[in-house]
N, C-alpha and C. Protein backbone atom coordinates (compact mmCIF):
# COMPACT_ATOMS: atom_id res chain seq x y z
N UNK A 1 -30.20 -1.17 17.40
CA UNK A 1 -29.35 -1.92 18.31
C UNK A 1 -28.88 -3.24 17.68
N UNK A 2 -30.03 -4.02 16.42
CA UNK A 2 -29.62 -5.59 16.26
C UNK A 2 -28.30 -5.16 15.32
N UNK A 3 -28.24 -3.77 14.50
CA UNK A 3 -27.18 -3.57 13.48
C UNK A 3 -25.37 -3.61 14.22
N UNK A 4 -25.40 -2.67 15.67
CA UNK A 4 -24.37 -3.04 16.06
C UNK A 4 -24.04 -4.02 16.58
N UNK A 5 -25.31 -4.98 17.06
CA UNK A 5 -24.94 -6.36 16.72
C UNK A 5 -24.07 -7.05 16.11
N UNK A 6 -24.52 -6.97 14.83
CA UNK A 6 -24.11 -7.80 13.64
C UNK A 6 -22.79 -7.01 13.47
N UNK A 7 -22.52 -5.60 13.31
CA UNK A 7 -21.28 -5.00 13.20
C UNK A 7 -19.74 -5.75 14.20
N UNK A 8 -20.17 -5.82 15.44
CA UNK A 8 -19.39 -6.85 16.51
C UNK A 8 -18.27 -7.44 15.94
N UNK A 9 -18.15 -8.13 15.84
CA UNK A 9 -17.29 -9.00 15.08
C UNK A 9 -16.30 -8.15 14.36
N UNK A 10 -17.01 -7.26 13.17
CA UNK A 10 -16.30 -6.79 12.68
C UNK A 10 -15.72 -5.46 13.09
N UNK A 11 -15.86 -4.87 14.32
CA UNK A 11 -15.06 -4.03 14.96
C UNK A 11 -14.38 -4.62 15.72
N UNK A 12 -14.44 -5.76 16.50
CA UNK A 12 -13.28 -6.35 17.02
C UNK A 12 -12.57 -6.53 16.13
N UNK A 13 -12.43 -7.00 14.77
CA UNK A 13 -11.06 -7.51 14.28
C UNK A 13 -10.20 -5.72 13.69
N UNK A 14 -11.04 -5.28 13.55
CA UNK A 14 -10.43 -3.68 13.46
C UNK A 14 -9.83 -3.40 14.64
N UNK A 15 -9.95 -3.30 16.04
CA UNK A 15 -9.81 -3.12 17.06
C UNK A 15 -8.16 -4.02 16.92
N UNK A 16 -8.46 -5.42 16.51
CA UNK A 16 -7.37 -6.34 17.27
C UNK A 16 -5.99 -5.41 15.99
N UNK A 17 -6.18 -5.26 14.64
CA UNK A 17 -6.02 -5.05 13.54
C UNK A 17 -4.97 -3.82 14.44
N UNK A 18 -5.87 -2.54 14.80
CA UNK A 18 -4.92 -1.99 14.89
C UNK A 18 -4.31 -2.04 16.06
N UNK A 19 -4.30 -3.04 17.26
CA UNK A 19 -3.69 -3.04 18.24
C UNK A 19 -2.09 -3.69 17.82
N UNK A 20 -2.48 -4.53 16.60
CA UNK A 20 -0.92 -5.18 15.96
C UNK A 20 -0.25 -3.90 16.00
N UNK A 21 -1.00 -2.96 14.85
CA UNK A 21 -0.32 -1.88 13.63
C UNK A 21 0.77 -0.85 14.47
N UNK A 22 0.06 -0.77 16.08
CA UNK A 22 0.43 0.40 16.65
C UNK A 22 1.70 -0.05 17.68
N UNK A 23 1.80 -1.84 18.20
CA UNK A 23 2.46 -2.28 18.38
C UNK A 23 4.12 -2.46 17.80
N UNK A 24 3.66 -2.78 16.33
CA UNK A 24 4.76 -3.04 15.29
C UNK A 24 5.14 -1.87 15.37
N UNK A 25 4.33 -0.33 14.82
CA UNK A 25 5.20 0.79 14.82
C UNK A 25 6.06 1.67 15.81
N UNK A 26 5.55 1.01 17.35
CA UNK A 26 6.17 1.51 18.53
C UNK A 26 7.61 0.86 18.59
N UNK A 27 7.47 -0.14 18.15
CA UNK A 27 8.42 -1.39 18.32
C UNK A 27 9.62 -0.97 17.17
N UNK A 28 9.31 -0.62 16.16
CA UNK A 28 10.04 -0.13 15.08
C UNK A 28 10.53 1.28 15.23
N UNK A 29 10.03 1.79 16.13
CA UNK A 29 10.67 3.37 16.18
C UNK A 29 11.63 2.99 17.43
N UNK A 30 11.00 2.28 18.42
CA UNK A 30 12.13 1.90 19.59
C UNK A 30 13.31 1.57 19.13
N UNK A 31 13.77 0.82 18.05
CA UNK A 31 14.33 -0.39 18.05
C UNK A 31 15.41 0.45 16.24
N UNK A 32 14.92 1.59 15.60
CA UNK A 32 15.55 1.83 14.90
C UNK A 32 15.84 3.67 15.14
N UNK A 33 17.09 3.79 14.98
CA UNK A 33 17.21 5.19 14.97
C UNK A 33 17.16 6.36 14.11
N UNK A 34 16.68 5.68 12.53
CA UNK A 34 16.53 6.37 11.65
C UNK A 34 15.60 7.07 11.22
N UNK A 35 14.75 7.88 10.71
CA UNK A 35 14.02 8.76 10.77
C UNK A 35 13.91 9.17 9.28
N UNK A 36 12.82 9.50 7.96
CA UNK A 36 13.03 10.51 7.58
C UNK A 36 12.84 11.95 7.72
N UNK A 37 12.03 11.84 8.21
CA UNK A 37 10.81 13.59 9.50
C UNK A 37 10.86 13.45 10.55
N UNK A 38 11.33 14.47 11.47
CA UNK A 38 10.82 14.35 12.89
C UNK A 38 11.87 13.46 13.83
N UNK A 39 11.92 12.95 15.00
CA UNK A 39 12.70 12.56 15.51
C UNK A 39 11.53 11.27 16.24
N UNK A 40 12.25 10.76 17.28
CA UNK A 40 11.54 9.03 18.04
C UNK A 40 10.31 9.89 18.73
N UNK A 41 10.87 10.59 19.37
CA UNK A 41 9.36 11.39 20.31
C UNK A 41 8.42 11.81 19.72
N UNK A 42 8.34 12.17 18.54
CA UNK A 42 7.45 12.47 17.74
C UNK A 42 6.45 11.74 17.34
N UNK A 43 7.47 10.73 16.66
CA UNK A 43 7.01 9.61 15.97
C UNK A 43 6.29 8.73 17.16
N UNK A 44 6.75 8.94 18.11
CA UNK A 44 5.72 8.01 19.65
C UNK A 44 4.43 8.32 19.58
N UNK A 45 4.38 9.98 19.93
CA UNK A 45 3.46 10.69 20.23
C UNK A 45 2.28 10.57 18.85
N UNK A 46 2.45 10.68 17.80
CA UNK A 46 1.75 10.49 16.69
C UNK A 46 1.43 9.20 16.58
N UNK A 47 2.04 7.95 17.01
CA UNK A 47 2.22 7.18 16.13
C UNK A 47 0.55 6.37 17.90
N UNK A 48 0.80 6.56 19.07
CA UNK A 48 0.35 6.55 20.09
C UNK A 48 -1.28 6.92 20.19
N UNK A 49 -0.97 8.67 19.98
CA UNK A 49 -2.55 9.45 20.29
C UNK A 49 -3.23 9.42 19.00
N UNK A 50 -2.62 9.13 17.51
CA UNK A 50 -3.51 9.27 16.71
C UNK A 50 -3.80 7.64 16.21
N UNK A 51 -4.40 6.63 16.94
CA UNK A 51 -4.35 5.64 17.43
C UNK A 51 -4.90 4.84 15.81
N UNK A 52 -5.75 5.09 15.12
CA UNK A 52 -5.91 4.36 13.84
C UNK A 52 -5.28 4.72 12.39
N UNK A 53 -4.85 5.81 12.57
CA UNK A 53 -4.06 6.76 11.46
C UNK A 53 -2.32 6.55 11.54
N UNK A 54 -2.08 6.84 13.10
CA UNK A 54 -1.00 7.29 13.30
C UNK A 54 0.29 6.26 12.77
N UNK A 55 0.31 5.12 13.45
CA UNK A 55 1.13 3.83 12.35
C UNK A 55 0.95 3.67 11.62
N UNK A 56 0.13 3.68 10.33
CA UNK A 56 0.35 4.04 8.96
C UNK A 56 1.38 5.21 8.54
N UNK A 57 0.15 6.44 9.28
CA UNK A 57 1.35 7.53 8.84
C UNK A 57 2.97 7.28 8.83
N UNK A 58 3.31 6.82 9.81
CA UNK A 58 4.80 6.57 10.22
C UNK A 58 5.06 5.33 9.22
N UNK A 59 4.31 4.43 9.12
CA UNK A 59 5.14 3.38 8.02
C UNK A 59 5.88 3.56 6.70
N UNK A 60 4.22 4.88 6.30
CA UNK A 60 4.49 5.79 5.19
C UNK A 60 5.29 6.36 4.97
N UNK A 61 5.47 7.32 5.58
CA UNK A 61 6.34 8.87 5.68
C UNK A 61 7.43 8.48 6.82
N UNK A 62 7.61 8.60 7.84
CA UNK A 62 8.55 8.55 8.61
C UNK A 62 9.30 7.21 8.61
N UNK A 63 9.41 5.99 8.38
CA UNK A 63 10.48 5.27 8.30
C UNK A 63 11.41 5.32 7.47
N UNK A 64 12.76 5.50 8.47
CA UNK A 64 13.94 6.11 7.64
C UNK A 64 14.67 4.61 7.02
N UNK A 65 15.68 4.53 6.12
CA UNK A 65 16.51 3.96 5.63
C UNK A 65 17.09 2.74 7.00
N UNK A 66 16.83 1.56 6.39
CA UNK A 66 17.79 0.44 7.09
C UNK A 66 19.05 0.45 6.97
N UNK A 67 20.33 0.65 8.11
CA UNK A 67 21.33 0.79 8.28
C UNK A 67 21.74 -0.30 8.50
């Protein structure tokens, strides 16, 4: 129990970490219509339920070209 203690801290800033990541990438799929894979719904749904993976993935792979 004293280990997840001491862990604390450092799962909150993971926690806050990816509450940015998943923010920015919702915000960036709203807000641009470009795509290289897949379409906006997709990219929601992934970017949403696969909650520590999923905005990376999309930063990676799915952000299309700035118009």
């Amino acid at each position: 129990m004293s280990s997840l203690q001491e862990m604390f801290p450092l799962l909150i800033l993971i926690f806050v970490l990816d509450v940015i990541l998943a923010v920015a990438a919702v915000r960036h799929i709203l807000w641009h219509p470009h795509y290289r894979f897949g379409n906006r719904a997709m990219w929601l749904v992934l970017s949403l339920v696969v909650v520590m993976f999923g905005p990376i993935i999309y930063f990676v792979f799915g952000r299309g070209e700035e118009k």
